[in-house]
C-alpha atoms as a PDB file:
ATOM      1  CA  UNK A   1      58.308  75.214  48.944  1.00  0.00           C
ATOM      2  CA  UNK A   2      54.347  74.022  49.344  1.00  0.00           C
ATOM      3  CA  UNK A   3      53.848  73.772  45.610  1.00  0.00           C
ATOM      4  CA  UNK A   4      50.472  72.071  44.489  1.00  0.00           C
ATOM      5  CA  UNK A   5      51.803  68.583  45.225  1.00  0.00           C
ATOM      6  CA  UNK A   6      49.388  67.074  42.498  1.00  0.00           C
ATOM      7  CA  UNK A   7      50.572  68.708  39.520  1.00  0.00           C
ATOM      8  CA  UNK A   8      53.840  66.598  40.105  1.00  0.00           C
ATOM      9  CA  UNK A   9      54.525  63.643  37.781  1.00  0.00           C
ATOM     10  CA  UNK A  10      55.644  60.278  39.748  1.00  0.00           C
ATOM     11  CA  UNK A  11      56.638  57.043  38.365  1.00  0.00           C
ATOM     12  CA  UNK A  12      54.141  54.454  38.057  1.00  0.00           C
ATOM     13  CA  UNK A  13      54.527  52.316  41.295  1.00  0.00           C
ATOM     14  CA  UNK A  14      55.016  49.204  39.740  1.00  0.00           C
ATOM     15  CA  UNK A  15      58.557  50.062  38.284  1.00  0.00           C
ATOM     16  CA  UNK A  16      59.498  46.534  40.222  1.00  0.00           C
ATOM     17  CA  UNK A  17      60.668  43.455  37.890  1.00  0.00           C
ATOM     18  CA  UNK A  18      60.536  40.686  40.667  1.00  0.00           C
ATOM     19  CA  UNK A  19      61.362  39.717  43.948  1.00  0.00           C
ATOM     20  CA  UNK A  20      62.848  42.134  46.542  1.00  0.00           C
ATOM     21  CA  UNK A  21      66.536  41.554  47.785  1.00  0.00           C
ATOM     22  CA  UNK A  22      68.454  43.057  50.818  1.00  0.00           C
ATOM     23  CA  UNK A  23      71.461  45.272  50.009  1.00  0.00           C
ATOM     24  CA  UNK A  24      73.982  46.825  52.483  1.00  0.00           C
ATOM     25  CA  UNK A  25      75.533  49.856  50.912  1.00  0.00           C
ATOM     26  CA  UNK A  26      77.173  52.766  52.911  1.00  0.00           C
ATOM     27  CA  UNK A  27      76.414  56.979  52.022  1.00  0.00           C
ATOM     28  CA  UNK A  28      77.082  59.909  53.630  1.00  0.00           C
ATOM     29  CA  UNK A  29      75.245  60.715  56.740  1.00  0.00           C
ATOM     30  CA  UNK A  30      73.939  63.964  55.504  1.00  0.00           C
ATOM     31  CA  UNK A  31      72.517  62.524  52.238  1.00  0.00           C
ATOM     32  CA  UNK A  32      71.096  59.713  54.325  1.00  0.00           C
ATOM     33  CA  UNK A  33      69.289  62.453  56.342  1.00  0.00           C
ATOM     34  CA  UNK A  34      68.142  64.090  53.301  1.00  0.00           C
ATOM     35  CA  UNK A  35      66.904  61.117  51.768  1.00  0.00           C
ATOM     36  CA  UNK A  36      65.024  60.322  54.733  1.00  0.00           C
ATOM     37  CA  UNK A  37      63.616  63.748  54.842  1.00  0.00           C
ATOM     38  CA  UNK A  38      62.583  63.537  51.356  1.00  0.00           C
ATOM     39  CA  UNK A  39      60.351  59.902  51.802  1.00  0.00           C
ATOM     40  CA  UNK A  40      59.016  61.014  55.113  1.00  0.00           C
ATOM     41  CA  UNK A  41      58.010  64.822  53.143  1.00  0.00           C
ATOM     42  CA  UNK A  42      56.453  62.296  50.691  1.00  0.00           C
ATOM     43  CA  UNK A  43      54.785  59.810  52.254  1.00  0.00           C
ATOM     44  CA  UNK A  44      51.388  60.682  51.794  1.00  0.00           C
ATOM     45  CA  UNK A  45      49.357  60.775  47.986  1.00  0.00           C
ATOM     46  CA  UNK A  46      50.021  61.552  45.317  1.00  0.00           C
ATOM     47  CA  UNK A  47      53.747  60.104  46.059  1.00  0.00           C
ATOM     48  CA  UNK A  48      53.397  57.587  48.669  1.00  0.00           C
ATOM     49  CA  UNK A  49      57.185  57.652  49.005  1.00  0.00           C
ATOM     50  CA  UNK A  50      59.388  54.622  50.695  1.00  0.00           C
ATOM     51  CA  UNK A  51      63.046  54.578  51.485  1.00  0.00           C
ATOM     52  CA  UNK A  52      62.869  51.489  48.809  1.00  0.00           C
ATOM     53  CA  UNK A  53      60.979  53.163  46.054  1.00  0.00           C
ATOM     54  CA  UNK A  54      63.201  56.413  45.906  1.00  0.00           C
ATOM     55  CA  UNK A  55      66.211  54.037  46.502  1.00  0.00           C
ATOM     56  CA  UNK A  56      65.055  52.021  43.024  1.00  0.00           C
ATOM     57  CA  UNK A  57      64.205  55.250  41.106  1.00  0.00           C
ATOM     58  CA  UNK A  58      67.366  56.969  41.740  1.00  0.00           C
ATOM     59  CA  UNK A  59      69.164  53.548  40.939  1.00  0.00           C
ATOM     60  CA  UNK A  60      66.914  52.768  37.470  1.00  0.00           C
ATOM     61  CA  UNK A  61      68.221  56.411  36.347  1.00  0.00           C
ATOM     62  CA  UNK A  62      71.734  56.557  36.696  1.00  0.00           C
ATOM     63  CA  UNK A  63      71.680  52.653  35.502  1.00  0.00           C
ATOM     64  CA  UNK A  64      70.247  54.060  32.842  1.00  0.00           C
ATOM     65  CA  UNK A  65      72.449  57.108  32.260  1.00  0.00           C
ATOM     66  CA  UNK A  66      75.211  54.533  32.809  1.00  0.00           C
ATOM     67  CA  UNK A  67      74.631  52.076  30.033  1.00  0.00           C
ATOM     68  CA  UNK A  68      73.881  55.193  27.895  1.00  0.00           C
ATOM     69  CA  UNK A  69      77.299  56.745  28.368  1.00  0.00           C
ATOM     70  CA  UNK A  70      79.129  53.925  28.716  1.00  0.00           C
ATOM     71  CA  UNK A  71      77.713  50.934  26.627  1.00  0.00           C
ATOM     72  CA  UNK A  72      75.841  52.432  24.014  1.00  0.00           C
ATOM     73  CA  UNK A  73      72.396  52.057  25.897  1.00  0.00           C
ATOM     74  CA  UNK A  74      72.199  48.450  25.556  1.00  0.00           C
ATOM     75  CA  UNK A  75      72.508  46.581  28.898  1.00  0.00           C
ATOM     76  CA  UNK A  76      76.010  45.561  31.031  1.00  0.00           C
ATOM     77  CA  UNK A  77      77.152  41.889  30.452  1.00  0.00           C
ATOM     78  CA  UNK A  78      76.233  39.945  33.492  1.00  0.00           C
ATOM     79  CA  UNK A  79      78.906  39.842  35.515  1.00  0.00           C
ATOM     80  CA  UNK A  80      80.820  35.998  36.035  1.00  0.00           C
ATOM     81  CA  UNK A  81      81.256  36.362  40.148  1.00  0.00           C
ATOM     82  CA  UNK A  82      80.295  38.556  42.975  1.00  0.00           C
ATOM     83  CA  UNK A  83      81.684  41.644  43.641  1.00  0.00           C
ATOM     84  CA  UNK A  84      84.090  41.970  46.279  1.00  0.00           C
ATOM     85  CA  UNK A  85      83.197  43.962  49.727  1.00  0.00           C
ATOM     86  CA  UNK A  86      86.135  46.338  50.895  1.00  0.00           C
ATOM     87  CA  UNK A  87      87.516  49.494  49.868  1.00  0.00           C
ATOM     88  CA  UNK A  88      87.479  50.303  46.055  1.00  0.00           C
ATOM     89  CA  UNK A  89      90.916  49.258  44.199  1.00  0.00           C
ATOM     90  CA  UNK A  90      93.148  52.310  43.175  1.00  0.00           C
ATOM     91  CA  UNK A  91      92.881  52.960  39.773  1.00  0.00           C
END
């Protein structure tokens, strides 16, 4: 599990497109922990892993994987209000 930590390829660290925003979002405890493991395992070069940056990776991905599944690659239409808090609507 101690692989050569420098021969590992990370993301440029300026992946950021503007101002930083709060969100409140809710996971599973034991992914939480894991993710926290992960950042902390991290921290140090070549990574220099945050909560915030592996948050924004992860997110930039599966946006990605989204809009390439779903909406032919090309971006989703802004959306006219703001999303309601609560449990999800059955489908």
């Amino acid at each position: 599990m101690d692989s050569d930590l420098t021969t590992l390829k990370f993301p440029a660290a300026a992946e950021s497109r503007g101002p930083k925003v709060r969100a409140t979002l809710y996971l599973p405890a034991d992914l939480l922990d894991e993710i926290r493991d992960a950042a902390s395992y991290l921290a140090g070069y070549p990574a220099r892993m945050t909560l915030t940056k592996l948050a924004e990776q992860a997110f930039r991905r599966e946006l990605q994987r989204l809009k390439e599944t779903y909406h032919h690659g090309t971006d989703f239409p802004q959306r006219m209000e703001e999303l309601k808090g609560g449990r999800p609507l059955a489908a």
